[in-house]
Protein backbone atom coordinates (compact mmCIF):
# COMPACT_ATOMS: atom_id res chain seq x y z
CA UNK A 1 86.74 146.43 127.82
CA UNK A 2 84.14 143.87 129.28
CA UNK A 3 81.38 145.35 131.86
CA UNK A 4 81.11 143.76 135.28
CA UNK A 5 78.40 142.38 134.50
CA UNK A 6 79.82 140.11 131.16
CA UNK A 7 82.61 139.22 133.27
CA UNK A 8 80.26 138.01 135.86
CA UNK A 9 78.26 135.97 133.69
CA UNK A 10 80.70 134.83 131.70
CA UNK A 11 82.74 133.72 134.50
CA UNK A 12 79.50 131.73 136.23
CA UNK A 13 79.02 129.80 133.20
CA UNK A 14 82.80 128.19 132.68
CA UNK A 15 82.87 127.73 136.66
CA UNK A 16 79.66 125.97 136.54
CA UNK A 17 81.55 122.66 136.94
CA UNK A 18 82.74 123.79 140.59
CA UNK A 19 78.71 124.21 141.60
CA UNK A 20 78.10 120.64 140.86
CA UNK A 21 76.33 122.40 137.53
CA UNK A 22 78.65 122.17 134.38
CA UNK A 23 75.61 121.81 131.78
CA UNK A 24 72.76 124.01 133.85
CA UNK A 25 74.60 126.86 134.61
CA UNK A 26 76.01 127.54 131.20
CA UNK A 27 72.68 126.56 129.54
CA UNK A 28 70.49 128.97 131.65
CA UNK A 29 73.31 132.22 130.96
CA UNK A 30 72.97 131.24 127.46
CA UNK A 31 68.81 131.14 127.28
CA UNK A 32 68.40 134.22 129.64
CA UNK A 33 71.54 136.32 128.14
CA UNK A 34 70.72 139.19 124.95
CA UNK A 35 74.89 140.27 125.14
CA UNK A 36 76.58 138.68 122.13
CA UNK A 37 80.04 138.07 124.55
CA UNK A 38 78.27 136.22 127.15
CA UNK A 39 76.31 133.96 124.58
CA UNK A 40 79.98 133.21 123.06
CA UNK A 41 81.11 132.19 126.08
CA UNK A 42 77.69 130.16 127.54
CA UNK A 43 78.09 127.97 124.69
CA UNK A 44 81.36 127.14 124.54
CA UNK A 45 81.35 126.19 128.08
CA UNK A 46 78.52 124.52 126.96
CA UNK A 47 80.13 122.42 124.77
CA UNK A 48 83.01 121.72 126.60
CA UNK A 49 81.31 120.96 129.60
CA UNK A 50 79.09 118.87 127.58
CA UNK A 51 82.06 116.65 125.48
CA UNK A 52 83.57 116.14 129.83
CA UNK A 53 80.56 114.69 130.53
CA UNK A 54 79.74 112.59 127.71
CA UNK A 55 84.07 111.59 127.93
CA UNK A 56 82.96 110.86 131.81
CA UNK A 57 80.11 108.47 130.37
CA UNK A 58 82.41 107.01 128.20
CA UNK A 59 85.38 106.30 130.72
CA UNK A 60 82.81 104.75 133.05
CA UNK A 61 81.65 102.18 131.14
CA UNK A 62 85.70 101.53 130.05
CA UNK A 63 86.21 101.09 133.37
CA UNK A 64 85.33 97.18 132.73
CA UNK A 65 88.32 96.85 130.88
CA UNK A 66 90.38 98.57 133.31
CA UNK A 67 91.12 101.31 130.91
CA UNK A 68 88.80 103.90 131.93
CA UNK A 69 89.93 104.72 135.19
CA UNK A 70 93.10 106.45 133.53
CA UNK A 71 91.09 108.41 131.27
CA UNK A 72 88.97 109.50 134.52
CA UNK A 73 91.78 110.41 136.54
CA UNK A 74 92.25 112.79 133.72
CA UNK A 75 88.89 113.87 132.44
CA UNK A 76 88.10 114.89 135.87
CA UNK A 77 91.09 117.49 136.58
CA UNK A 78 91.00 118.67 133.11
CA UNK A 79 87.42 119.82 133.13
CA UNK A 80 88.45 121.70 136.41
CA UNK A 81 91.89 122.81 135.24
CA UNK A 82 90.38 124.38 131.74
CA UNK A 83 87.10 125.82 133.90
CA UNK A 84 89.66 127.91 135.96
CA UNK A 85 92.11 129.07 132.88
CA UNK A 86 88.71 130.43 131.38
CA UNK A 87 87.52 131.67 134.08
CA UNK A 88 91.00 133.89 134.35
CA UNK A 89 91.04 134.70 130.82
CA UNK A 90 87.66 136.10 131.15
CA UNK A 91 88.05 138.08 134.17
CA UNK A 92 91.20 139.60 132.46
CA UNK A 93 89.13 140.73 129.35
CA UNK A 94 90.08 137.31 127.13
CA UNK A 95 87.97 136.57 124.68
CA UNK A 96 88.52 132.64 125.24
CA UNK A 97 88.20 130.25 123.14
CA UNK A 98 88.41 125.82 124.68
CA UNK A 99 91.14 124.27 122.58
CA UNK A 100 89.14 121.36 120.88
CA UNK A 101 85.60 122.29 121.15
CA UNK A 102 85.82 126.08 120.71
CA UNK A 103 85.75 125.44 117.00
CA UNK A 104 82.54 123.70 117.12
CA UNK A 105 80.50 126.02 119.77
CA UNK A 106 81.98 129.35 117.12
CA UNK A 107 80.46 128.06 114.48
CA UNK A 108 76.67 127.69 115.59
C-alpha cells in the first residue's frame, strides 16, 4: 500500500507533461526524492517524457517531407494518453511500468 505522499509524487512526475513541464517536473521528484517507489517512477517518466520529446524533435524536422506531421498528430496525444494511464495506475497502487522505455529507465 503506497502513502499519500508516493502517490502524490509519483503522480506529479508522469503528469508533468500537462504543466507544460514533462522533463523538469520528473527530474526535480527524482533529485529531491530518498523513497525508492517515487525514484522508480521519476525516471521512467523521465525517460518517456524524454524519448516524446526527442520523437517531437524528430517529427519536426520530418515535417519537410510532409511525413512528420502524422507522426506529430500522434506523438502529441500519446505522450498525454500514457501520462494519464500512469497517472491512474499509480493512484490505484500500480507499480507502472511505460511499455517501450520502462525497460531502459529499470535498469539504471
Amino acid at each position: 500500500m503506497l502513502t499519500s505522499d508516493q502517490k502524490i509524487l509519483a503522480t506529479i512526475a508522469h503528469i508533468g507533461i500537462l504543466f507544460g513541464a514533462p522533463i523538469l517536473a520528473p527530474l526535480i521528484i527524482y533529485l529531491l526524492s530518498e523513497d525508492s517507489f517515487i525514484r522508480v517512477q521519476a525516471r521512467e517518466a523521465l525517460f518517456f517524457q524524454g524519448a516524446m520529446v526527442v520523437a517531437t524533435v524528430i517529427s519536426a524536422v520530418l515535417t519537410f517531407v510532409l511525413i512528420g506531421f502524422a507522426f506529430l498528430a500522434v506523438i502529441g496525444p500519446l505522450s498525454i494518453i500514457a501520462a494519464i494511464v500512469a497517472t491512474v495506475k499509480v493512484w490505484n497502487d500500480y507499480d507502472f511500468s511505460y511499455p517501450i522505455t520502462g525497460k531502459w529507465a529499470r535498469r539504471l
